[in-house]
PDB file of N, CA and C in Angstrom:
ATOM      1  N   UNK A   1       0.836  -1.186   0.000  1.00  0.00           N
ATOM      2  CA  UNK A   1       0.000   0.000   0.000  1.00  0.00           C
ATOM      3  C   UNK A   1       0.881   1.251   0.000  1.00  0.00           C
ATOM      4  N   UNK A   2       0.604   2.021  -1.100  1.00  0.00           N
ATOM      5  CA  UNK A   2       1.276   3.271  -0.918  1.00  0.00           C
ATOM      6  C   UNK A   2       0.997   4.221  -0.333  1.00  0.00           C
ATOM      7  N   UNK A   3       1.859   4.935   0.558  1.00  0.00           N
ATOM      8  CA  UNK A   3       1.545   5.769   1.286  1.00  0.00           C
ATOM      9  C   UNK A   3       1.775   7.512   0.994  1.00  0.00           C
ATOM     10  N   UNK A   4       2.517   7.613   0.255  1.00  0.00           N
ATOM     11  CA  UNK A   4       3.129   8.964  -0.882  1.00  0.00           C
ATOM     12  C   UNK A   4       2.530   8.791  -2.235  1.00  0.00           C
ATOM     13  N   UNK A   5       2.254   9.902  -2.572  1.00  0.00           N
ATOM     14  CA  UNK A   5       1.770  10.102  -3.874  1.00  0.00           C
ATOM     15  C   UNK A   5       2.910  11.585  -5.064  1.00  0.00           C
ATOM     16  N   UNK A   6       2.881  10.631  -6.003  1.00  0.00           N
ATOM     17  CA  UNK A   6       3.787  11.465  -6.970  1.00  0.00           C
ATOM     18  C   UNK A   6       3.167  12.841  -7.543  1.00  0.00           C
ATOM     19  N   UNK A   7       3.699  13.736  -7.654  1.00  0.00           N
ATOM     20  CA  UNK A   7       2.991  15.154  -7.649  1.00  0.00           C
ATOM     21  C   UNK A   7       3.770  16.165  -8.549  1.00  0.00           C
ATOM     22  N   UNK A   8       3.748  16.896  -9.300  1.00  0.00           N
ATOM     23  CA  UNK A   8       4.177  17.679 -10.239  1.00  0.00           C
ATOM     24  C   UNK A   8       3.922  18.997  -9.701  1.00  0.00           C
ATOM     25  N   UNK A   9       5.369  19.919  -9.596  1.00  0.00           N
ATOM     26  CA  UNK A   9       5.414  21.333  -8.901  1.00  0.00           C
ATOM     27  C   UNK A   9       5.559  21.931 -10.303  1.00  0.00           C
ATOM     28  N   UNK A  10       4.166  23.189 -10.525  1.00  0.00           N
ATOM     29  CA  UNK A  10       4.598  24.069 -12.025  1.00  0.00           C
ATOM     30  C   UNK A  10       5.016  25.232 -11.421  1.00  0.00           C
ATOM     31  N   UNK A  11       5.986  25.695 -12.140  1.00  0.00           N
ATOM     32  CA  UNK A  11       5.682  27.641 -12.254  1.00  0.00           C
ATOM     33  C   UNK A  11       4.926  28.475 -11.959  1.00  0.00           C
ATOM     34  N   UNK A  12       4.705  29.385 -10.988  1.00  0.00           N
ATOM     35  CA  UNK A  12       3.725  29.997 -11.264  1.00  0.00           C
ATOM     36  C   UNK A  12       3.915  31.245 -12.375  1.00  0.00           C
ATOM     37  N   UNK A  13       5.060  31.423 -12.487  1.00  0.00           N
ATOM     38  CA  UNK A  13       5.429  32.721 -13.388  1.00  0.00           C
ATOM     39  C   UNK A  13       5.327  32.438 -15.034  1.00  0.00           C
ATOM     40  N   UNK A  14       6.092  31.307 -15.423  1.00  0.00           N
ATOM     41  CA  UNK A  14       5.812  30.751 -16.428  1.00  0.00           C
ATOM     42  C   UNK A  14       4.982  29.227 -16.918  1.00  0.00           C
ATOM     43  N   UNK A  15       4.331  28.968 -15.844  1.00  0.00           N
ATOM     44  CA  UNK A  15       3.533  27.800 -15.841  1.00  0.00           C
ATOM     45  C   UNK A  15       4.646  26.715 -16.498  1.00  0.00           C
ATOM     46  N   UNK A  16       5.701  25.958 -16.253  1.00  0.00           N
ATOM     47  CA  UNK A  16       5.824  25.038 -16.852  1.00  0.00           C
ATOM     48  C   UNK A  16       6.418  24.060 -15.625  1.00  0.00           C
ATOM     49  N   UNK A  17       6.466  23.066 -16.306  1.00  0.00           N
ATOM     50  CA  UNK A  17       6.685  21.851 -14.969  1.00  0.00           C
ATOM     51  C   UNK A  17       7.912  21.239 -14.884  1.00  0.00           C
ATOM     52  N   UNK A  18       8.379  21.686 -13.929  1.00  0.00           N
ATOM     53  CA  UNK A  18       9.602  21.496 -13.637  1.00  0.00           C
ATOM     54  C   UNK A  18      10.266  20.211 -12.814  1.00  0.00           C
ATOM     55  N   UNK A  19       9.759  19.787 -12.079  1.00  0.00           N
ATOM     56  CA  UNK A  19       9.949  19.476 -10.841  1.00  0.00           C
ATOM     57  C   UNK A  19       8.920  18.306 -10.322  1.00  0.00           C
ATOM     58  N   UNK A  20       9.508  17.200 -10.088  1.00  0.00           N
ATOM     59  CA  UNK A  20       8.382  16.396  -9.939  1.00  0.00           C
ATOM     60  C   UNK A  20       9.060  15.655  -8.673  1.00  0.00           C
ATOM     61  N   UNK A  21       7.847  15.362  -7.484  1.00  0.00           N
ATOM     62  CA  UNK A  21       7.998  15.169  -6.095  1.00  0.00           C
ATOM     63  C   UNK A  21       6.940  14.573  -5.732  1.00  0.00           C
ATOM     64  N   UNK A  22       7.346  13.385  -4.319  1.00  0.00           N
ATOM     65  CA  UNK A  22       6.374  12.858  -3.670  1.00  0.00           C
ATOM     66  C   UNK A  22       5.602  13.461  -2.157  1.00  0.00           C
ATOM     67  N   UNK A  23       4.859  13.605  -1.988  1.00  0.00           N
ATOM     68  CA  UNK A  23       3.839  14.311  -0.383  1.00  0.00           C
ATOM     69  C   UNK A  23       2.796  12.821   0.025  1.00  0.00           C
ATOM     70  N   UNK A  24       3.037  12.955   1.335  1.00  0.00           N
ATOM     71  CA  UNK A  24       2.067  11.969   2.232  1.00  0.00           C
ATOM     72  C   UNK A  24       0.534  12.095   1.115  1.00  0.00           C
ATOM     73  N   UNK A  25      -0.059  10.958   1.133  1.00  0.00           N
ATOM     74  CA  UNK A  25      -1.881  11.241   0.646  1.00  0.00           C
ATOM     75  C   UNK A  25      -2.426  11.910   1.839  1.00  0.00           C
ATOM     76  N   UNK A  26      -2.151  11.582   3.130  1.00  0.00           N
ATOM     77  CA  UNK A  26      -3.259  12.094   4.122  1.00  0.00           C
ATOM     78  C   UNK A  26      -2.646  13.804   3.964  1.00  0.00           C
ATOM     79  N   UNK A  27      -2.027  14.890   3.385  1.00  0.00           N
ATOM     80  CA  UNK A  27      -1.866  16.045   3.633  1.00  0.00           C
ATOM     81  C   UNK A  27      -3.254  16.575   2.453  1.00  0.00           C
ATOM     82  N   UNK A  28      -4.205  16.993   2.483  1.00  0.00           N
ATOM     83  CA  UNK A  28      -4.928  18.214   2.192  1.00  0.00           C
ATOM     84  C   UNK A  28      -4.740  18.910   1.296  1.00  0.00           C
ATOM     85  N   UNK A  29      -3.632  20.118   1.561  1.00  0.00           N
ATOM     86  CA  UNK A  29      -3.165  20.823   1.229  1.00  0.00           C
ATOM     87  C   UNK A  29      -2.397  20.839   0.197  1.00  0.00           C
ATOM     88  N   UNK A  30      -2.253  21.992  -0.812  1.00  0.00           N
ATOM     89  CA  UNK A  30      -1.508  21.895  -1.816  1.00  0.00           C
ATOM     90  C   UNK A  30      -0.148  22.428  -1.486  1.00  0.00           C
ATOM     91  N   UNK A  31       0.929  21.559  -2.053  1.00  0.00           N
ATOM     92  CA  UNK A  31       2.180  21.785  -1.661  1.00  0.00           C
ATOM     93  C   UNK A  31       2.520  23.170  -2.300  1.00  0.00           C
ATOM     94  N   UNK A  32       3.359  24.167  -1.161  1.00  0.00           N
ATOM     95  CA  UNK A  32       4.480  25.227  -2.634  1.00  0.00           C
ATOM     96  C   UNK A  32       5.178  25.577  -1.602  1.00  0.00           C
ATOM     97  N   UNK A  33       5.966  25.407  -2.931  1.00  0.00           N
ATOM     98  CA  UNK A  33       8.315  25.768  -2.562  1.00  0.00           C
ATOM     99  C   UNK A  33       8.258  26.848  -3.657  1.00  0.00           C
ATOM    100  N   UNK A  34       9.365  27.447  -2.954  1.00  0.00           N
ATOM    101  CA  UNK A  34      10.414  28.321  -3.675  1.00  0.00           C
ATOM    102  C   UNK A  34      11.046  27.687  -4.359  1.00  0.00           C
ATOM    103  N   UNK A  35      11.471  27.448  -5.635  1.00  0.00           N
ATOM    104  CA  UNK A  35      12.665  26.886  -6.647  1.00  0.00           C
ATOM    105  C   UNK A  35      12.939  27.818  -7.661  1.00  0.00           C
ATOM    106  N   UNK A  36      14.059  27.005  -7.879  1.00  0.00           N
ATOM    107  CA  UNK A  36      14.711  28.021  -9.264  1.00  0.00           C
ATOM    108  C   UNK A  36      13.774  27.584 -10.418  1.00  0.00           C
ATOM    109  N   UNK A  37      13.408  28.003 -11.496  1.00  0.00           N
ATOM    110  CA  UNK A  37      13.255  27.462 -12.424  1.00  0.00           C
ATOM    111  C   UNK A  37      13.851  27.992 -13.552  1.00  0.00           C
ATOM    112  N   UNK A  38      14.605  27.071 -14.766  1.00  0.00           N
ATOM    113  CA  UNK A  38      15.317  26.840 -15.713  1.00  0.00           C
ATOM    114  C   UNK A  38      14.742  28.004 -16.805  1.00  0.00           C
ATOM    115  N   UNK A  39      13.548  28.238 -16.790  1.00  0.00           N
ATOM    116  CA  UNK A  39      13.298  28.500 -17.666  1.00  0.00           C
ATOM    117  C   UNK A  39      12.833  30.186 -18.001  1.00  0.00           C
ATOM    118  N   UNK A  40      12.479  30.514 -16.575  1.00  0.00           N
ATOM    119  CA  UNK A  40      12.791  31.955 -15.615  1.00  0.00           C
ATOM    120  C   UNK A  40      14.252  32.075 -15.340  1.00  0.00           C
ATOM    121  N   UNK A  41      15.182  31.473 -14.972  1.00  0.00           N
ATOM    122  CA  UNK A  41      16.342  31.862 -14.666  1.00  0.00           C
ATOM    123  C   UNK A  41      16.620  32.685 -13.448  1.00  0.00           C
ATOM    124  N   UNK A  42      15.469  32.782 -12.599  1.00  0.00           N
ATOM    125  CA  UNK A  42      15.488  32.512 -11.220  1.00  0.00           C
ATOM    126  C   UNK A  42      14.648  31.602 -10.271  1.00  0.00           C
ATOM    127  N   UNK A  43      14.415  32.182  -9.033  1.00  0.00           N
ATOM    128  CA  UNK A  43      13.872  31.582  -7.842  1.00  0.00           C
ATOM    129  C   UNK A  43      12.329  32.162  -8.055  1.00  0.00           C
ATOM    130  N   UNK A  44      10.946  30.985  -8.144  1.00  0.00           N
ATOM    131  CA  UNK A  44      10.497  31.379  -8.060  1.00  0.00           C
ATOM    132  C   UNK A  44       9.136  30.524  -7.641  1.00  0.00           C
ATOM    133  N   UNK A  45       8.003  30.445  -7.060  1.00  0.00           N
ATOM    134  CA  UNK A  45       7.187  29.770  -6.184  1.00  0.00           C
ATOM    135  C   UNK A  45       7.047  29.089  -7.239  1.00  0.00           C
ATOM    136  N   UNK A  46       6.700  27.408  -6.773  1.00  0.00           N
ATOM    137  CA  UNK A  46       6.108  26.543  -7.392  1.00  0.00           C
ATOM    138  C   UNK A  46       4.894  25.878  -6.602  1.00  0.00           C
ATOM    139  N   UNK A  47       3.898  25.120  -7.427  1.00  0.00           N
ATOM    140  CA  UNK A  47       2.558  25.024  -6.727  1.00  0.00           C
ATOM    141  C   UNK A  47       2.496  23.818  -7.384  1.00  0.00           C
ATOM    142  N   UNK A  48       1.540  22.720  -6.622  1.00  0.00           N
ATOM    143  CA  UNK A  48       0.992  21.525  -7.064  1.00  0.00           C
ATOM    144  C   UNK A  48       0.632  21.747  -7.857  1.00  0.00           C
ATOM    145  N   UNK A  49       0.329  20.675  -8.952  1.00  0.00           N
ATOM    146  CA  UNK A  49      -0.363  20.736  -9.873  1.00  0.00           C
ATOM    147  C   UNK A  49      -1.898  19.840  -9.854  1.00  0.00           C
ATOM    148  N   UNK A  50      -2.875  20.213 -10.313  1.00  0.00           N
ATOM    149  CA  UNK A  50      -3.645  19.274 -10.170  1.00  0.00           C
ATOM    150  C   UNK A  50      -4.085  17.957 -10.347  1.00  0.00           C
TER     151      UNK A  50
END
């Protein structure tokens, strides 16, 4: 039984998906980090994806 679920962090600046990560199922909440992204060429919030 799995207990983590695989989850995709996008951009919010340039929407693209960068970053792909696992979070507990029992959390709710939508994950967001600060990361760099490649494609901005800085640091910048990333958000679950749906």
């Amino acid at each position: 039984m799995h207990m983590r679920q695989k989850i995709i962090l996008i951009c919010t600046q340039c929407l693209s998906r960068n970053y792909t990560t696992y979070k507990n199922k029992d959390k709710k909440e939508r994950l967001e980090v600060r990361k760099h992204c490649k494609r901005c060429g800085k640091h910048t919030l990333h958000k679950e994806s749906k």
